[in-house]
C-alpha atoms as a PDB file:
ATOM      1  CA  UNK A   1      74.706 -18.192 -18.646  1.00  0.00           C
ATOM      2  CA  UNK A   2      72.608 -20.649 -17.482  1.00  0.00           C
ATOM      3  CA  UNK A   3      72.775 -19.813 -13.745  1.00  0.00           C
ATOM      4  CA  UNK A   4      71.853 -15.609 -15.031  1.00  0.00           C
ATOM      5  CA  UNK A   5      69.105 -17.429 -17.066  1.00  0.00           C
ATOM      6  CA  UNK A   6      67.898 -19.033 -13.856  1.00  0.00           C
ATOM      7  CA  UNK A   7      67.934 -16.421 -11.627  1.00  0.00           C
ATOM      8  CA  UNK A   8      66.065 -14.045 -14.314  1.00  0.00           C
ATOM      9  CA  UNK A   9      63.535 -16.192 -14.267  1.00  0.00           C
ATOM     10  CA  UNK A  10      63.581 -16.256 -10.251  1.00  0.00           C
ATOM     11  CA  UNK A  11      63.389 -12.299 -10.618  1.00  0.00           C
ATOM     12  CA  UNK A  12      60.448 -12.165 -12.682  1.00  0.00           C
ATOM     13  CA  UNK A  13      58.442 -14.927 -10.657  1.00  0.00           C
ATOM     14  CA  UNK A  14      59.489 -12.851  -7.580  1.00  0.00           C
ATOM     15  CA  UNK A  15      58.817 -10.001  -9.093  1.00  0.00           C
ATOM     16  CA  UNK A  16      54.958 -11.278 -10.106  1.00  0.00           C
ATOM     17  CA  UNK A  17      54.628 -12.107  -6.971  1.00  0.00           C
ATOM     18  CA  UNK A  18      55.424  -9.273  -5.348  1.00  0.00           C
ATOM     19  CA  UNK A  19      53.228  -7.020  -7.073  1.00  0.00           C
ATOM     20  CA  UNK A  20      50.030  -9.744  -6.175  1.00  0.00           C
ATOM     21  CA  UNK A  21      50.806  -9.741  -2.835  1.00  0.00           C
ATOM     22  CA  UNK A  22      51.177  -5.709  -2.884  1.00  0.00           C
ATOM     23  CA  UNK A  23      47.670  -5.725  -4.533  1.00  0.00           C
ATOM     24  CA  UNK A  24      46.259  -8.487  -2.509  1.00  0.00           C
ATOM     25  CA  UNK A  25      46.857  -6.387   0.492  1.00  0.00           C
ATOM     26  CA  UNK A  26      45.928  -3.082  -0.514  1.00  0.00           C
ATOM     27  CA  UNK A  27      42.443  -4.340  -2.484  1.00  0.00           C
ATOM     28  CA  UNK A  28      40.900  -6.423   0.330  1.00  0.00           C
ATOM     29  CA  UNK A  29      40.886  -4.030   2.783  1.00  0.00           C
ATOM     30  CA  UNK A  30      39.394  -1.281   0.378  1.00  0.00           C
ATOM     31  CA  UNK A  31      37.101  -3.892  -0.628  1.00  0.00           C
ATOM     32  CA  UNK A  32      36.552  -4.378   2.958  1.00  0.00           C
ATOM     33  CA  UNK A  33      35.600  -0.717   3.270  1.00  0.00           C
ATOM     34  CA  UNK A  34      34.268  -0.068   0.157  1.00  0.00           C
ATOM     35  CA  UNK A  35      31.410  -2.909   1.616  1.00  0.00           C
ATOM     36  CA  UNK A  36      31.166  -1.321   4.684  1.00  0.00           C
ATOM     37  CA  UNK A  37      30.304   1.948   3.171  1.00  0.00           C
ATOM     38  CA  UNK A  38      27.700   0.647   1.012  1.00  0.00           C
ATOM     39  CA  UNK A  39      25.823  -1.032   4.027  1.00  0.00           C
ATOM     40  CA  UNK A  40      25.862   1.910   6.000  1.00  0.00           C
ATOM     41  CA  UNK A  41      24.796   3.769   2.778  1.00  0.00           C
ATOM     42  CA  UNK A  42      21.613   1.400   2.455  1.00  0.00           C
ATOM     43  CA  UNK A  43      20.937   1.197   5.935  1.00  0.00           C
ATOM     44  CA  UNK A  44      20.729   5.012   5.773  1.00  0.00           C
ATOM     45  CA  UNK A  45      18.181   4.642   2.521  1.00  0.00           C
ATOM     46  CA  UNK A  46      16.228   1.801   4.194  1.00  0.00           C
ATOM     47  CA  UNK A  47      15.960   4.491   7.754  1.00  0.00           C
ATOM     48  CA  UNK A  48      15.047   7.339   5.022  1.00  0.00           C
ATOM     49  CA  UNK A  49      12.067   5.186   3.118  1.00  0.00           C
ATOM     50  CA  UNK A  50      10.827   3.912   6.927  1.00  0.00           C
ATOM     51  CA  UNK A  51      11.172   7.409   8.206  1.00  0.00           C
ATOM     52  CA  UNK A  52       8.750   8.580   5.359  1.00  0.00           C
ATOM     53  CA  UNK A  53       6.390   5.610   5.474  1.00  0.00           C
ATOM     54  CA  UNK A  54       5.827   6.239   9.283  1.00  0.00           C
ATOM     55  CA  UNK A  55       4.738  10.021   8.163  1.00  0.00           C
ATOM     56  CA  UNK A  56       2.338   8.492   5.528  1.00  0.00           C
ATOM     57  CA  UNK A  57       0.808   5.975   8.154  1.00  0.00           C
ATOM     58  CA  UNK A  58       0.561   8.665  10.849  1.00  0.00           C
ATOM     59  CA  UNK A  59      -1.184  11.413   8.630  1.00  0.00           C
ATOM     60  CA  UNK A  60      -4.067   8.057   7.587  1.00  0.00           C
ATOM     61  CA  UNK A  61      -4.497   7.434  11.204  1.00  0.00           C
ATOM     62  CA  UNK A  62      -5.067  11.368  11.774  1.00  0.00           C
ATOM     63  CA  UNK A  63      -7.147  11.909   9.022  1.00  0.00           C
ATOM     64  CA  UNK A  64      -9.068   8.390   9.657  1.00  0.00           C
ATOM     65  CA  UNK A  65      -9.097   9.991  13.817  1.00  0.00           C
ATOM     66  CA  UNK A  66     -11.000  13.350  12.339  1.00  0.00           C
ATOM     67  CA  UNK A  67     -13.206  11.234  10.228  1.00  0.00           C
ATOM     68  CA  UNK A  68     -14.493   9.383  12.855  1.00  0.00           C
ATOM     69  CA  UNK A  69     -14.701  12.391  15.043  1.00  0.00           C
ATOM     70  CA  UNK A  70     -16.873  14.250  12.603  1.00  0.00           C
ATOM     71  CA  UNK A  71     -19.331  10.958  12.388  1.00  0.00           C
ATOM     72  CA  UNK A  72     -19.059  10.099  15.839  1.00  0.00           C
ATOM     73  CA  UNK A  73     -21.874  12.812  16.391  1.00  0.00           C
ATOM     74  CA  UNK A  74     -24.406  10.630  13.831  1.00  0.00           C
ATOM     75  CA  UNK A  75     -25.927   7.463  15.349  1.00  0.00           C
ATOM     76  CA  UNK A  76     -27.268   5.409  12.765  1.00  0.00           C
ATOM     77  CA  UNK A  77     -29.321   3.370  14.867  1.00  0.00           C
ATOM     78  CA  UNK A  78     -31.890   5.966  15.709  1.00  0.00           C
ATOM     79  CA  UNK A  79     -32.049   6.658  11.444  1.00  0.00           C
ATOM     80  CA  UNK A  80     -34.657   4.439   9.496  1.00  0.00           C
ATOM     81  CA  UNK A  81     -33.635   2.338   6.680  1.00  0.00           C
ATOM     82  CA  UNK A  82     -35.102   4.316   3.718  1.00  0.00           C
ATOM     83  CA  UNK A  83     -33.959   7.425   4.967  1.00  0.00           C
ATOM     84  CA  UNK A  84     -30.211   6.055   5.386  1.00  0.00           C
ATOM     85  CA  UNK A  85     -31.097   4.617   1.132  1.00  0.00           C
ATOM     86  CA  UNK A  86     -32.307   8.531   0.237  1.00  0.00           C
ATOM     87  CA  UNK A  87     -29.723   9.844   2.027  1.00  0.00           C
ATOM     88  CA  UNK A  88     -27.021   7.454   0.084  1.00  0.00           C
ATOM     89  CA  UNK A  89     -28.673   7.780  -3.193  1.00  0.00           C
ATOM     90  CA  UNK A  90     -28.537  11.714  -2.904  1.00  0.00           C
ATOM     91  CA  UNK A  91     -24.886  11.657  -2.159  1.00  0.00           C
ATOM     92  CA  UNK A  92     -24.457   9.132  -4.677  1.00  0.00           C
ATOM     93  CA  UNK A  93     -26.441  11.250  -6.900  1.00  0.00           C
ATOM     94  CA  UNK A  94     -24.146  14.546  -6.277  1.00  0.00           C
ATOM     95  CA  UNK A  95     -21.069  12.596  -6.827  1.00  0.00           C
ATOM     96  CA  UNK A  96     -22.206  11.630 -10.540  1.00  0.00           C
ATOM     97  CA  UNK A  97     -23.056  14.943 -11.387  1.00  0.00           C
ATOM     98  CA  UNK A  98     -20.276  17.288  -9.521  1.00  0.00           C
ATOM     99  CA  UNK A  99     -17.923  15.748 -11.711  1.00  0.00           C
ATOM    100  CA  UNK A 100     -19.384  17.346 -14.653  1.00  0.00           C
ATOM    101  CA  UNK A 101     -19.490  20.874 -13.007  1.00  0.00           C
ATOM    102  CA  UNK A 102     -16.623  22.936 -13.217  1.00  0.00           C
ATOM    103  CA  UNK A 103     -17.357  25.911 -10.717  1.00  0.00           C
ATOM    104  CA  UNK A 104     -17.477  25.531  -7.084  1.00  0.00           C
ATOM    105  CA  UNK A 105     -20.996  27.859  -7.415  1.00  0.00           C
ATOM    106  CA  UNK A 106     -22.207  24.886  -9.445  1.00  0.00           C
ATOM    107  CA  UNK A 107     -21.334  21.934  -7.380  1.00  0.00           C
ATOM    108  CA  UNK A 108     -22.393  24.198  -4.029  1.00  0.00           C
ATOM    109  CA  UNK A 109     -26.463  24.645  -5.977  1.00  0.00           C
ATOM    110  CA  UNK A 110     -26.537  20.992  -7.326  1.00  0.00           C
ATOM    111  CA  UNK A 111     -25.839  20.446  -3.401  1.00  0.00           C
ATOM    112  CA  UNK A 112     -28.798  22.818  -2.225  1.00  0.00           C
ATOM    113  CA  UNK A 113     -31.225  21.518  -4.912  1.00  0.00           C
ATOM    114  CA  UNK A 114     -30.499  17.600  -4.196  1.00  0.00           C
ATOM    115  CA  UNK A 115     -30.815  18.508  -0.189  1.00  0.00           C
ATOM    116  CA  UNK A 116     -33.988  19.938  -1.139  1.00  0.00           C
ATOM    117  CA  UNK A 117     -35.192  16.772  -2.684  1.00  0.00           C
ATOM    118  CA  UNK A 118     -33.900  14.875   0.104  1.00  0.00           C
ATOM    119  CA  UNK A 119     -36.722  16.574   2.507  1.00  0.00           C
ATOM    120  CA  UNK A 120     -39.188  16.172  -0.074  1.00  0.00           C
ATOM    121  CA  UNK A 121     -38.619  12.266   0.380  1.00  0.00           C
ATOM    122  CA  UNK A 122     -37.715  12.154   3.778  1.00  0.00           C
ATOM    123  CA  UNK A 123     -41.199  14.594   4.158  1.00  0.00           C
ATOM    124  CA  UNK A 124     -42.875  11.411   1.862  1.00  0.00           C
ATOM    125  CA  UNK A 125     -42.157   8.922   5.125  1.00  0.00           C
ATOM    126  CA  UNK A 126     -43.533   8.530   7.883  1.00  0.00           C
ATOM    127  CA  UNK A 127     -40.056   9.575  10.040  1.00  0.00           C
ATOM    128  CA  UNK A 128     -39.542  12.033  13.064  1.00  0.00           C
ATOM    129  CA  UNK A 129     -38.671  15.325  13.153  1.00  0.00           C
ATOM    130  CA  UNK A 130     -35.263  14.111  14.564  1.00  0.00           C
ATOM    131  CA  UNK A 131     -34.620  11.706  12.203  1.00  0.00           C
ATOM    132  CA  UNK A 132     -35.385  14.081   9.306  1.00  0.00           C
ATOM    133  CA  UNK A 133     -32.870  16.406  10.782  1.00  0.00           C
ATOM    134  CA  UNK A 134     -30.136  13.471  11.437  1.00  0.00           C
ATOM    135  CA  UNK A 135     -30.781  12.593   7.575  1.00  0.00           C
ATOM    136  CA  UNK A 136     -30.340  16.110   6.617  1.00  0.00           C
ATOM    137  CA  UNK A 137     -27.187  16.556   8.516  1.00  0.00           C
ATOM    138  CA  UNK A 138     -25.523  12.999   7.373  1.00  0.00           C
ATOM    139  CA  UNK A 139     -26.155  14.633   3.860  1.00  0.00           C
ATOM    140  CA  UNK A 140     -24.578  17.411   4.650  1.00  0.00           C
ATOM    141  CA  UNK A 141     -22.188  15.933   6.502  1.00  0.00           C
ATOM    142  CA  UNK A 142     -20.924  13.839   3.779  1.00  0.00           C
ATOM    143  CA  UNK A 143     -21.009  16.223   1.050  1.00  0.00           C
ATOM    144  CA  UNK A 144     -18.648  18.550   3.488  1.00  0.00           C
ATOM    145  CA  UNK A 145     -15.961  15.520   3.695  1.00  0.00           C
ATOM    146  CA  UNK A 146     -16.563  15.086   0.093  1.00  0.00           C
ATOM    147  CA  UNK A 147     -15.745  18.496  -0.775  1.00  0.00           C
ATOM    148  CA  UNK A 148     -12.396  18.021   1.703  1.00  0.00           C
ATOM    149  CA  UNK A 149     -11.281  15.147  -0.362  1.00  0.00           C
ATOM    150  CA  UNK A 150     -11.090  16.733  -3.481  1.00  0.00           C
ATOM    151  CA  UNK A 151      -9.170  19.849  -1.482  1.00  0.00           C
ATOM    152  CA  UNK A 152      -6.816  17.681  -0.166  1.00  0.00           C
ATOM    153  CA  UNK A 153      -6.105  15.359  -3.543  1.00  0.00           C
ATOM    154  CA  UNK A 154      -5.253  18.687  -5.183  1.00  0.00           C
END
């Protein structure tokens, strides 16, 4: 009895045994996997999110490339001082108040009328013809870009 005893107890820490080993050999190489899976899985996320950022960058760097290209024409150097300060304080000026109008009419009037004052300063100053016009057309100019922003952010 004491020999069955024994060997029963052999069995069973054979047996235990056994089965850890079976398990030990089946789960590390799924875990193996299963890691290897979710590496590739992030790598593919991490190529998705860089994929997309490059898009974002790109479409800045084309919108900053128009920007430039629509000011490129403007050369502030040949524009006097006060005009550049009317010329600011007009846009500024339309930016406070478009934001109040609703209608696309309205904001294109409040344009005409502060454009109108703009001459009626730059007229004030002792400036050029050309420099009157260059004022004019920064105004206008900004105001377009302006109104291309909002488009855009809608």
């Amino acid at each position: 009895m004491e020999k069955f005893k024994q060997g029963l107890n052999q069995f069973w820490v054979g047996a235990v045994f056994g089965v850890c080993l079976a398990l030990s050999l089946v789960l590390i190489p799924l875990a193996l996997v299963m890691s290897t899976v979710n590496d590739v899985l992030k790598v593919q996320e991490v190529s998705t999110l860089v994929s997309q950022v490059t898009q974002m960058v790109e479409k800045t760097q084309n919108k900053l490339a128009n920007t430039k290209q629509k000011f490129a024409a403007f050369s502030f150097k040949e524009l006097d001082k006060t005009a550049l300060i009317n010329v600011i304080t007009a846009v500024q000026d339309y930016q406070l108040q478009s934001h109040t109008l609703l209608d696309d009419k309205q904001k294109q009037a409040l344009s005409v009328q502060l454009q109108a004052r703009l001459k009626q300063e730059l007229a004030q100053h002792t400036l050029s013809e050309e420099q009157r016009e260059l004022a004019i057309n920064l105004y206008k100019r900004f105001i377009a870009t302006e109104a291309e922003l909002e488009q855009t952010s809608l």
